[in-house]
Protein backbone atom coordinates (compact mmCIF):
# COMPACT_ATOMS: atom_id res chain seq x y z
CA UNK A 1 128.10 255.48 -24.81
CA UNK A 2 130.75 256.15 -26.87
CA UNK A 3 130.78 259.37 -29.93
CA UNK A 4 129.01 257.21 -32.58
CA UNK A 5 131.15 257.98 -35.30
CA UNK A 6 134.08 259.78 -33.89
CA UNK A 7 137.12 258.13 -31.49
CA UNK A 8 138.36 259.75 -27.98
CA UNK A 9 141.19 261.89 -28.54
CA UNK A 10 143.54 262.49 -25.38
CA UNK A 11 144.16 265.75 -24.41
CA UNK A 12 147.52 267.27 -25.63
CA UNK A 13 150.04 268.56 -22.88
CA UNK A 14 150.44 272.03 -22.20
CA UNK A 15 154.08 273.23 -23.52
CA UNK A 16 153.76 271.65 -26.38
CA UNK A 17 154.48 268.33 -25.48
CA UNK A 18 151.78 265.68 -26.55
CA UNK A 19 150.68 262.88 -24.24
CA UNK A 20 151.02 259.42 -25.89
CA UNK A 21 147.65 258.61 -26.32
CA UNK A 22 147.13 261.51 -28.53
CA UNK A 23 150.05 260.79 -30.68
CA UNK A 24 148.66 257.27 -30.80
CA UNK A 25 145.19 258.27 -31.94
CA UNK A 26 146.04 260.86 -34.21
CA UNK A 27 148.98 258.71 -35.85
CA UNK A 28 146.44 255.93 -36.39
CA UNK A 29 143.46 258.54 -37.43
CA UNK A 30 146.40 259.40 -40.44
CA UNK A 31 147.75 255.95 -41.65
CA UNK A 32 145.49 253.08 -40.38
CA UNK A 33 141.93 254.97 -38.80
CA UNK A 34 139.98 252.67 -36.44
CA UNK A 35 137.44 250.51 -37.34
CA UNK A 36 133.76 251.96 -37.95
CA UNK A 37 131.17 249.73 -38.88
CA UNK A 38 127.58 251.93 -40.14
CA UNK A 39 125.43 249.65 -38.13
CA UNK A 40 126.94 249.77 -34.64
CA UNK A 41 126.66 253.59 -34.83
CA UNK A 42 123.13 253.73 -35.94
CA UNK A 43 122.20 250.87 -33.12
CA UNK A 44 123.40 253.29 -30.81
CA UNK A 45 121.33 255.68 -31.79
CA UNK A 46 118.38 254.19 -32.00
CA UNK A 47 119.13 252.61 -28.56
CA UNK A 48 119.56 255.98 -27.04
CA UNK A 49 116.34 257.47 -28.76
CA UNK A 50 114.32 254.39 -27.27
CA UNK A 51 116.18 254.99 -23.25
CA UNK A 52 114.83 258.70 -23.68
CA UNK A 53 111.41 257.38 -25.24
CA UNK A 54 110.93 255.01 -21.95
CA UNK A 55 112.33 257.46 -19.39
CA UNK A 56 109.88 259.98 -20.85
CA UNK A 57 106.77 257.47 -20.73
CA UNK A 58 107.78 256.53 -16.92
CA UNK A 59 107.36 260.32 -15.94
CA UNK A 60 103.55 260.08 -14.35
CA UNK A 61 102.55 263.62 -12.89
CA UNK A 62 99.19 264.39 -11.17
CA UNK A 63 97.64 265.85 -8.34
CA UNK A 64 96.47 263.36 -5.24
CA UNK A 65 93.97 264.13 -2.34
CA UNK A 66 97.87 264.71 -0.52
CA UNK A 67 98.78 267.23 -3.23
CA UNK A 68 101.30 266.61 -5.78
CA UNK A 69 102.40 263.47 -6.74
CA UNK A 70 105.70 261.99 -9.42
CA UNK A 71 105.80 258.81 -9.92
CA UNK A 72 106.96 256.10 -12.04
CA UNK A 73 103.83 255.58 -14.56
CA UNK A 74 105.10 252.08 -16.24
CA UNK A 75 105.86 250.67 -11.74
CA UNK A 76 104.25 247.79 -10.85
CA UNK A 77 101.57 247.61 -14.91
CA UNK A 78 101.26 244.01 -15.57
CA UNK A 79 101.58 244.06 -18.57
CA UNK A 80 105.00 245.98 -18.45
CA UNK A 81 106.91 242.44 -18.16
CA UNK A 82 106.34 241.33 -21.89
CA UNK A 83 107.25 245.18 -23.11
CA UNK A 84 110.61 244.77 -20.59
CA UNK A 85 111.40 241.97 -23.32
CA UNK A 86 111.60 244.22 -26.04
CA UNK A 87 112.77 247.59 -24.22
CA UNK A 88 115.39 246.83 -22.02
CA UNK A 89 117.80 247.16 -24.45
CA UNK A 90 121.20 247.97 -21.91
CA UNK A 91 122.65 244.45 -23.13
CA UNK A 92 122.94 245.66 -26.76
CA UNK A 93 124.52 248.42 -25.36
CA UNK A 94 126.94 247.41 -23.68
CA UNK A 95 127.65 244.89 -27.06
CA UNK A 96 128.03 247.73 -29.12
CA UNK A 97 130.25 249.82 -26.59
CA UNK A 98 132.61 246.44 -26.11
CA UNK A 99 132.98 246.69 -30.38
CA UNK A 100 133.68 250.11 -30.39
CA UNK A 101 136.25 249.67 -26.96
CA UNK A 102 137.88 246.56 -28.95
CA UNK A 103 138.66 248.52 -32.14
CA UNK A 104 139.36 251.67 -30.40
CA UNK A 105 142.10 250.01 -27.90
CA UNK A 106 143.74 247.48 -30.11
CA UNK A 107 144.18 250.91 -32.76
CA UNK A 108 145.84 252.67 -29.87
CA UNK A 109 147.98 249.48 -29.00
CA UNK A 110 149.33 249.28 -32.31
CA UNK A 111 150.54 253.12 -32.26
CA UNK A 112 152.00 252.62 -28.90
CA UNK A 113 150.23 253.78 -26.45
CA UNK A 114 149.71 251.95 -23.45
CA UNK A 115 146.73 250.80 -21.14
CA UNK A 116 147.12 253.66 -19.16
CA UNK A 117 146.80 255.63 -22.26
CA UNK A 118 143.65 254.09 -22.94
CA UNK A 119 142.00 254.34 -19.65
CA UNK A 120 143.05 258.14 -19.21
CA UNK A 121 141.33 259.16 -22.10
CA UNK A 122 138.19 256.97 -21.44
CA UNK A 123 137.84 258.26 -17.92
CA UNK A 124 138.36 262.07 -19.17
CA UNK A 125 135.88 261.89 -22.07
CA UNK A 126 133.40 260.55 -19.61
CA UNK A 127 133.92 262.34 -16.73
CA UNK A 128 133.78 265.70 -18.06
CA UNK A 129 130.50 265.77 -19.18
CA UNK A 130 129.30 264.24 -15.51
CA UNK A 131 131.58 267.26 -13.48
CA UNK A 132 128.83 270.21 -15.22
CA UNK A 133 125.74 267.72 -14.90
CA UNK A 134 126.56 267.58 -10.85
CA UNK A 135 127.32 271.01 -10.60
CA UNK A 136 124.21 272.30 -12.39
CA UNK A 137 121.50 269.64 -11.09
CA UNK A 138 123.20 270.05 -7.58
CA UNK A 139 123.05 273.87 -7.66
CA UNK A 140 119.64 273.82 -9.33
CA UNK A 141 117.91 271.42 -6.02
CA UNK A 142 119.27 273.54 -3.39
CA UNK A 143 117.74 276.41 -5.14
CA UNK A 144 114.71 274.89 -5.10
CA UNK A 145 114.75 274.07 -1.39
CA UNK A 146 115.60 278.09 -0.56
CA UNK A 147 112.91 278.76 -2.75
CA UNK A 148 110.15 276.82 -0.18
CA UNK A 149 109.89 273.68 -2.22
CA UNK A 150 109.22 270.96 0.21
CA UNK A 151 111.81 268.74 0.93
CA UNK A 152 109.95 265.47 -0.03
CA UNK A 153 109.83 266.85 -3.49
CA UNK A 154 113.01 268.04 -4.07
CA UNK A 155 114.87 264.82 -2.56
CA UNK A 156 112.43 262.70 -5.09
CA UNK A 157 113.39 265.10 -8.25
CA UNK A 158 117.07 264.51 -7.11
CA UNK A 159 116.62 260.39 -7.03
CA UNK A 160 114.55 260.77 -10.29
CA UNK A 161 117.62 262.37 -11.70
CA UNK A 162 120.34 260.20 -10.35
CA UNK A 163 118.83 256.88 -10.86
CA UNK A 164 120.31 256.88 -14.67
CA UNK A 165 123.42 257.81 -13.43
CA UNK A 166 123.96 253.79 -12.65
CA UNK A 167 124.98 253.72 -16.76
CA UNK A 168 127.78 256.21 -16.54
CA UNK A 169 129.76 254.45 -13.29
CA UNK A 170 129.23 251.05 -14.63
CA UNK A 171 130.21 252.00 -18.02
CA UNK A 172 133.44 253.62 -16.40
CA UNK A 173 134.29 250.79 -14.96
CA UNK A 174 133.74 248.77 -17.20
CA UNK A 175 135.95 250.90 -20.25
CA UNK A 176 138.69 250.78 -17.49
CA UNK A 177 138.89 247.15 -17.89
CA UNK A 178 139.07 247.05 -21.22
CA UNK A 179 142.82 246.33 -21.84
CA UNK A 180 142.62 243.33 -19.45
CA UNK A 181 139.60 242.15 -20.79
CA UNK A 182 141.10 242.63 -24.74
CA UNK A 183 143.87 240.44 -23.35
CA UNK A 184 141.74 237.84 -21.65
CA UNK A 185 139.51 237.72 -25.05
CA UNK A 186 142.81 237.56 -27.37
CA UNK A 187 144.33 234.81 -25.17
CA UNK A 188 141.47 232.57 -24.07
CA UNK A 189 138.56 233.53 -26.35
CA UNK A 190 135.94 230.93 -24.62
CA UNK A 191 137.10 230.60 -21.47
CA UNK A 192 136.88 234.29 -20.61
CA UNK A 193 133.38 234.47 -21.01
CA UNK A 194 132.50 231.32 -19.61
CA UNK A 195 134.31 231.98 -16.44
CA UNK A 196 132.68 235.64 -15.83
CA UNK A 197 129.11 233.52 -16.59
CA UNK A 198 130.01 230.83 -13.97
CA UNK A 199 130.66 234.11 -11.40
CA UNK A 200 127.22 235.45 -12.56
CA UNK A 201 125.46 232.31 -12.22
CA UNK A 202 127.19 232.29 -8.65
CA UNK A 203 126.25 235.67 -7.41
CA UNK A 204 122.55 235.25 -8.05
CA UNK A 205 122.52 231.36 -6.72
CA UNK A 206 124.04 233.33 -3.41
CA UNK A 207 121.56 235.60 -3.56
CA UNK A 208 118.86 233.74 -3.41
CA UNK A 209 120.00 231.07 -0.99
CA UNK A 210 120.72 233.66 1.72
CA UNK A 211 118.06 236.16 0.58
CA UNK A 212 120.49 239.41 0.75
CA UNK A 213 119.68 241.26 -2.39
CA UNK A 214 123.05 242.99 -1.89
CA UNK A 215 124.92 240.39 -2.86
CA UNK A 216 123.49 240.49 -6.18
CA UNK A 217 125.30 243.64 -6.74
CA UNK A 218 128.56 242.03 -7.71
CA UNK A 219 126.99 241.56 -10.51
CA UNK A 220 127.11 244.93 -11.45
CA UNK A 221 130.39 244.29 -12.76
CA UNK A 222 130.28 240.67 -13.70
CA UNK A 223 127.31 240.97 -15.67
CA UNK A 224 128.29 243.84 -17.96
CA UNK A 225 132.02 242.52 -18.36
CA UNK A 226 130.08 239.32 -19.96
CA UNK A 227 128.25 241.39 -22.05
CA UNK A 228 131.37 243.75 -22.77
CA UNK A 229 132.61 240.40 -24.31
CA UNK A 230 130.15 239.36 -26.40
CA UNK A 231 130.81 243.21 -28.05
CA UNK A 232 134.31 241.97 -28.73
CA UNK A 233 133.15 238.95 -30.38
CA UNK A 234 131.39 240.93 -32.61
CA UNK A 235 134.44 242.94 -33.80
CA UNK A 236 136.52 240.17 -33.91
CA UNK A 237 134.54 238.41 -36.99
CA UNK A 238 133.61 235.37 -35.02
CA UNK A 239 130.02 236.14 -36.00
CA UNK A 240 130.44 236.49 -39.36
CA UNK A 241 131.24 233.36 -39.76
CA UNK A 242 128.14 231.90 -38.60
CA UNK A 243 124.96 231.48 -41.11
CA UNK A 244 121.74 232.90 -40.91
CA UNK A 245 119.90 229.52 -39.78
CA UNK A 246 122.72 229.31 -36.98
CA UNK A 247 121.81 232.73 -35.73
CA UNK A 248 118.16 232.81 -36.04
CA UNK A 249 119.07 229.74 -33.42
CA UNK A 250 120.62 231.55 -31.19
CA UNK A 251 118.80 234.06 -30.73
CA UNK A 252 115.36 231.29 -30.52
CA UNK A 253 117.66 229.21 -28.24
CA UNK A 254 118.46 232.30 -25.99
CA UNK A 255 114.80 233.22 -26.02
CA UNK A 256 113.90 229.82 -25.01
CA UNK A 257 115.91 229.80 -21.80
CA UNK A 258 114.85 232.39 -21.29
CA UNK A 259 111.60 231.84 -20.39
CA UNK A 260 112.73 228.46 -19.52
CA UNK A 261 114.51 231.21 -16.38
CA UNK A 262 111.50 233.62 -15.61
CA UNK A 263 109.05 230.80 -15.49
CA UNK A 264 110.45 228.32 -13.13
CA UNK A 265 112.96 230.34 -10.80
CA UNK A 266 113.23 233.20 -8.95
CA UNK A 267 113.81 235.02 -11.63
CA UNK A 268 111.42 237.76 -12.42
CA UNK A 269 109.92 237.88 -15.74
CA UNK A 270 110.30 242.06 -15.81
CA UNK A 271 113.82 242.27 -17.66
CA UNK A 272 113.71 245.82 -15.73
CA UNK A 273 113.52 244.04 -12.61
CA UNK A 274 116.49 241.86 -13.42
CA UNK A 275 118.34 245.44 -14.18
CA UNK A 276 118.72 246.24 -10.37
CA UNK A 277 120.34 244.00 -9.43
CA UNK A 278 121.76 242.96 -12.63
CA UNK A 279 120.94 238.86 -13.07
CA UNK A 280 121.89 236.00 -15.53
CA UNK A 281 118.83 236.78 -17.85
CA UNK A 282 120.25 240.33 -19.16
CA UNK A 283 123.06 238.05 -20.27
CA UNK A 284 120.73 235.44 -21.80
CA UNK A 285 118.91 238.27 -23.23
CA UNK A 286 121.93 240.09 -24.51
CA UNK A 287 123.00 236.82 -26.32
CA UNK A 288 119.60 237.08 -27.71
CA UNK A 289 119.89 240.24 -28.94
CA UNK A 290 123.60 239.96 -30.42
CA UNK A 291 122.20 237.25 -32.95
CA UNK A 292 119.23 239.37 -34.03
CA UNK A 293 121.71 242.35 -34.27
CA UNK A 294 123.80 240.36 -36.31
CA UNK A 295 121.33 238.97 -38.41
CA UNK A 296 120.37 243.11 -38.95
CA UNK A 297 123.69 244.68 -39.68
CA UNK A 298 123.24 244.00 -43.56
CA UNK A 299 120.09 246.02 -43.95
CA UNK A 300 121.07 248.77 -41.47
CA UNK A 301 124.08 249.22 -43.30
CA UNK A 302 122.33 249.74 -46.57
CA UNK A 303 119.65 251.93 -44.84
CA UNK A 304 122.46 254.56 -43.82
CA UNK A 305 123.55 254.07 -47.17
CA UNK A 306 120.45 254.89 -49.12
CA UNK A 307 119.40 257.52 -46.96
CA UNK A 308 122.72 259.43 -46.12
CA UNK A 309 121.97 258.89 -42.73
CA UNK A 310 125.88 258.82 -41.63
CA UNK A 311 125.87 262.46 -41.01
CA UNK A 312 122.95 263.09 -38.95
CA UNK A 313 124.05 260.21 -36.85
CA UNK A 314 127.44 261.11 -35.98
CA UNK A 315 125.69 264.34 -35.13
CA UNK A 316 123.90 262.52 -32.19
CA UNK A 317 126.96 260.12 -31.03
CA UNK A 318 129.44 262.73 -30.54
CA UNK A 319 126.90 264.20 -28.25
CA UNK A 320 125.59 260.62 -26.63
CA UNK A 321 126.71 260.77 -22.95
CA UNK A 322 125.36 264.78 -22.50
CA UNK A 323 121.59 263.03 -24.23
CA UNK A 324 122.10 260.65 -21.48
CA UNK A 325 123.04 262.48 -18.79
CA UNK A 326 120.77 265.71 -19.19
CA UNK A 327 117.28 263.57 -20.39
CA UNK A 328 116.56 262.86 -16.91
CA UNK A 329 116.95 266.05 -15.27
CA UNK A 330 115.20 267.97 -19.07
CA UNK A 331 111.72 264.97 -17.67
CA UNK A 332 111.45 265.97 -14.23
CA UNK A 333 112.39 269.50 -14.84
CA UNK A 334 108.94 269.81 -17.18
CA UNK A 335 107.74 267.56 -15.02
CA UNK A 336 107.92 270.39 -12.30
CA UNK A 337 106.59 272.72 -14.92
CA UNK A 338 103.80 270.93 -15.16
CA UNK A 339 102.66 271.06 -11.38
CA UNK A 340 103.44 274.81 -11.36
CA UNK A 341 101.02 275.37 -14.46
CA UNK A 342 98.03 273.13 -12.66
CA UNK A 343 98.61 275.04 -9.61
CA UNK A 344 98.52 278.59 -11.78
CA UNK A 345 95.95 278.16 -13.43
CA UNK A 346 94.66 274.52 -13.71
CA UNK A 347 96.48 272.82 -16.30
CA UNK A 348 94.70 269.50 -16.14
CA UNK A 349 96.65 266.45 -15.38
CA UNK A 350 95.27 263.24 -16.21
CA UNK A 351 95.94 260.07 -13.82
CA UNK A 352 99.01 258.07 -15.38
CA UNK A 353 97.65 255.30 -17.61
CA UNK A 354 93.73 257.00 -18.56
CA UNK A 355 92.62 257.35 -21.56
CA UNK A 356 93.56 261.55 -21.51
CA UNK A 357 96.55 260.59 -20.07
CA UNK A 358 97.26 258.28 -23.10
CA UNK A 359 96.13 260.96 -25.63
CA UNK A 360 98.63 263.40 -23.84
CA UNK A 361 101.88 261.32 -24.85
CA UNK A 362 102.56 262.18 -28.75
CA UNK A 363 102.27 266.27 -27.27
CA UNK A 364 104.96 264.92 -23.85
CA UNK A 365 107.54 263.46 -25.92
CA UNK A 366 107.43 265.73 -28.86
CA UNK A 367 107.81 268.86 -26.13
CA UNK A 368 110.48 266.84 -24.26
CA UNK A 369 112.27 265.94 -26.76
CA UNK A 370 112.35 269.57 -28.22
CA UNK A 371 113.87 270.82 -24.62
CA UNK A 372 116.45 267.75 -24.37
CA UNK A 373 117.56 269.17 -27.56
CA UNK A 374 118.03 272.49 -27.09
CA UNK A 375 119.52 271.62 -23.42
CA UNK A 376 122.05 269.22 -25.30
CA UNK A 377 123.26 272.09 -27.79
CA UNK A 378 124.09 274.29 -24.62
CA UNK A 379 125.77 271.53 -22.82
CA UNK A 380 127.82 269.25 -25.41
CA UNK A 381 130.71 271.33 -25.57
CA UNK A 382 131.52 270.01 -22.21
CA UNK A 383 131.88 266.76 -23.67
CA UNK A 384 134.82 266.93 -25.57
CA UNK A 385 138.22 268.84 -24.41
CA UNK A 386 138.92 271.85 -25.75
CA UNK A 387 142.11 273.09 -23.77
CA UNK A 388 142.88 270.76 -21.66
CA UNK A 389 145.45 271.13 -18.14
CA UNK A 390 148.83 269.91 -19.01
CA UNK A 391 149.51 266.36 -17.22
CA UNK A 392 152.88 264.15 -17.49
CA UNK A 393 154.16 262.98 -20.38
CA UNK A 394 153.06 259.48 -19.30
CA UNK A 395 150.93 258.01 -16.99
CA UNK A 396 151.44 254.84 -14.57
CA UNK A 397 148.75 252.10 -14.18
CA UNK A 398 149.03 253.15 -10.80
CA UNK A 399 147.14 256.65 -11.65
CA UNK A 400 145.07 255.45 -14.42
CA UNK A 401 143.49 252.88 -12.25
CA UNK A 402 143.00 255.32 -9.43
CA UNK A 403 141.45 257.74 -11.50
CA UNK A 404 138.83 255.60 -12.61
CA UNK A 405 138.15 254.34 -8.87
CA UNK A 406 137.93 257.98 -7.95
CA UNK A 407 135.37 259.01 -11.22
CA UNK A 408 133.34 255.50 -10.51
CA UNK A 409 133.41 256.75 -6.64
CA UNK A 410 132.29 260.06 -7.62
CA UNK A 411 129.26 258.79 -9.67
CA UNK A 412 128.65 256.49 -7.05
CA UNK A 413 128.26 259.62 -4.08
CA UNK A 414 125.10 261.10 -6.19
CA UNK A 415 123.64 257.72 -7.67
CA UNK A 416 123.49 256.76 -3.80
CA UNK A 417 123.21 259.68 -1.18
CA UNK A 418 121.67 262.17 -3.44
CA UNK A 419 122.38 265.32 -5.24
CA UNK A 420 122.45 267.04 -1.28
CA UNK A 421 124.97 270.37 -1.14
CA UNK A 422 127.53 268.39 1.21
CA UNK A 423 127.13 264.88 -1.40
CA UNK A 424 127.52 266.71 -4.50
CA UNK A 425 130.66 268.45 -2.69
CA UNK A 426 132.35 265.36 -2.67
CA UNK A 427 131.27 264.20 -5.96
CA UNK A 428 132.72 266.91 -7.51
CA UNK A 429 135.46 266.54 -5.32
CA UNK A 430 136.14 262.61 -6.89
CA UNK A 431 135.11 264.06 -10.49
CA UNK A 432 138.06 266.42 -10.60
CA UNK A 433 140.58 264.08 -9.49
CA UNK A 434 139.50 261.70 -12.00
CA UNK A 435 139.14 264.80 -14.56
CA UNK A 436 142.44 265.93 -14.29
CA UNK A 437 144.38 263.14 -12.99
CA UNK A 438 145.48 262.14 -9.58
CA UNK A 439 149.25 262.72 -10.75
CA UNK A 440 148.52 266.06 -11.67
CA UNK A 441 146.12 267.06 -9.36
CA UNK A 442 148.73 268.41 -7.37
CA UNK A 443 150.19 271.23 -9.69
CA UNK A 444 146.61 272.24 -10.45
CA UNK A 445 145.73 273.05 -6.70
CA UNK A 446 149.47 274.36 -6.29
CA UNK A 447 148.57 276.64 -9.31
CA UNK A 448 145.06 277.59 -7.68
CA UNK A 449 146.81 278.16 -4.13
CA UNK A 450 149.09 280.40 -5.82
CA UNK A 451 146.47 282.54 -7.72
CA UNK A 452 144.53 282.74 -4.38
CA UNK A 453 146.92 283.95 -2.55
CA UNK A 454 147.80 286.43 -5.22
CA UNK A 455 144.43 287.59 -5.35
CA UNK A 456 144.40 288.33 -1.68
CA UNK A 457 147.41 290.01 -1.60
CA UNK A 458 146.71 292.64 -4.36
CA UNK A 459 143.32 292.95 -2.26
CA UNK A 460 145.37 293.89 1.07
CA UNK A 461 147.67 295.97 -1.15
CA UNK A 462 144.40 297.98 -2.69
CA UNK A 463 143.05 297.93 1.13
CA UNK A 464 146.43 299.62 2.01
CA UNK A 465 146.63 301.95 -0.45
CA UNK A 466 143.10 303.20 -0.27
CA UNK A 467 143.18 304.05 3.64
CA UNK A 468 146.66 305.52 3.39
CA UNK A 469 145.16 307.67 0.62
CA UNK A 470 142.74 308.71 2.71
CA UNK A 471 144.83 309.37 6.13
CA UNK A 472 146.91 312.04 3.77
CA UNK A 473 143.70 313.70 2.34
């Protein structure tokens, strides 16, 4: 989730040397500035307002005959597959992230900076924001458990929190790759995608012929590298070129398969379900959803136009990821605050899905939305560097690919084991190598050694002082 109307800038260096991505980007922000298109940003938007929408209608709090209970409110509602159609919208995502990536890299390419270049400042513009949200949310649950919160609770408040954390490592990942996967696109334009789909198609016919769901998670990467792709064949032009009829077929022909899928394979017909682990469909629906998108663009374009709306929305992307990343813990925080206020003095909460609880939402996501913006002002200025640690002048592949394993490893810790004191530990641990670099991680602890051991010193030297001083009095 990319600023929606502003690029990644890589840090300068300290001593006034600049690193090369930065003298790429700015260069090309001067002459040539990269590629912007009014209704990409907006879709983003509007896809990020309808993740916190969903998130916030999932959020079921009550009291059982066991005490309190949080749950998912939207789990296991019949009638939730058909919605899932229209909802999950992570394919169009990840289309509009691959157009942004696509015009972002190829503008940095041209200026000279290299791949590495690229995936430094990627991994730095969305790590940073992930380093406080671990910290804080870590802090905050073992708070809670010194506090006498029972442990049941605060382990499900620290799943509820990590579960949208899956975005942010796949995403990494995914960005990483995006110089390779320019190049595949540039030099084989069909054959890329159709070979990723033939390894999708794979991992889910192995998955159900053995029955290990695990396999399935290959496709974490496979999947949303397809989709990635379909974003660059948006910002290529190749859709322009088609007409209207030939989209609206598409998208009908996409639709029709489909169903075709859900209805007469394993294939579930809950488009959430086919999230986790990520299946074929999301790829047949993303195709679906590129056409529609496409046929769109034209009257989202004018819409921004006619109502100024370019402001307001660059407003909201340059603060995307901390939306994303703070929503969660803003739902389950109130969510808390809710059980505290029955328990004080009876706030009634209706059972998820009755007609009070219904009558309840407009107040829920007007209040939540209120606090996820007030938490976002506090926390966005951790999303973009403001003075950042001098690094080399250049960086290898070598580095650049290890500090993206390290910042997808780090996400990874918490989305898995939990936000637990020893977990977060090494989370943070991963972060900050991926932060500030694995090649110059090592001056930055040298530098902290030192200081520490200054610090101590001057202690020993006050300790010294202060009992000699007394000895003579």
């Amino acid at each position: 989730m990319e600023a929606a109307m502003t690029d990644v800038l890589a840090p300068s260096t300290g001593a006034g040397r600049v690193h090369p991505a930065t003298r790429a980007e700015t260069s090309a922000r001067r002459s040539t500035p990269v590629t912007r298109d009014s209704s990409v940003d907006a879709i983003r938007v509007a896809l990020l307002v309808v993740v916190f929408a969903l998130h916030a209608m999932m959020v079921g709090v009550s009291v059982g005959p066991d005490g309190p209970v949080l749950e998912n409110a939207l789990e296991g509602r019949p009638w939730f597959a058909a919605v899932s159609w229209v909802v999950q919208i992570m394919p169009l995502f990840f289309i509009a992230g691959g157009f942004s990536s696509f015009h972002h890299w190829r503008s940095m390419r041209s200026r000279g900076a290299s791949g590495a270049d690229y995936v430094r400042a990627r991994v730095e513009r969305l790590v940073r924001p992930a380093v406080v949200l671990v910290a804080v949310v870590a802090a905050a649950l073992v708070a809670l458990s010194l506090a006498g919160l029972p442990p049941e609770m605060v382990a499900t408040a620290g799943f509820r929190i990590g579960q949208p954390l899956w975005f942010l490592g796949v995403y990494l990942a995914t960005s990483a790759l995006v110089p390779l996967m320019v190049r595949a696109h540039e030099r084989a334009r069909v054959l890329t995608p159709v070979a990723l789909l033939a390894g999708v198609v794979a991992v889910d016919m192995l998955r159900f012929s053995t029955g290990l769901d695990g396999i399935g998670f290959l496709n974490l990467l496979l999947v949303w590298l397809l989709v990635q792709q379909l974003g660059f064949h948006l910002a290529d032009g190749a859709l322009d070129r088609l007409s209207p009829a030939a989209l609206w077929s598409i998208a009908a022909g996409a639709l029709a398969l489909l169903v075709a899928l859900t209805a007469a394979t394993p294939y579930s017909a809950d488009m959430y379900e086919n999230l986790n682990p990520p299946t074929v469909c999301l790829v047949v629906l993303g195709v679906a959803q590129l056409a529609l998108f496409q046929l769109a663009r034209p009257r989202i374009r004018a819409w921004v136009d006619r109502a100024d709306a370019s402001r307001p929305i660059s407003a909201v992307g340059e603060r995307a990821m901390t939306v994303y990343l703070w929503h969660m813990p803003v739902l389950v925080g109130l969510a808390g605050a809710l059980l505290v206020a029955n328990a004080a003095f009876g706030l009634p909460l209706p059972a998820p899905m009755s007609a009070d609880w219904w009558a309840t939402r407009p107040l829920w996501l007007s209040a939540a939305a209120v606090v996820v913006v007030c938490v976002t002002l506090v926390f966005a200025r951790f999303e973009r560097a403001r003075n950042a640690a001098p690094r080399p002048a250049a960086t290898s592949r070598r580095a650049a690919a290890l500090d993206a394993v390290c910042g997808v490893a780090g996400v990874a810790v918490v989305l898995v084991s939990g936000f637990g004191p020893v977990q977060a530990g090494i989370a943070l641990a991963l972060l900050t190598i991926a932060l500030h670099g694995s090649e110059n991680i090592g001056p930055v602890l040298a530098r902290a050694t030192t200081a520490l051991r200054v610090q101590r010193r001057s202690r020993r030297n006050g300790i010294a002082m202060a009992s000699q001083a007394a000895t003579t009095a």
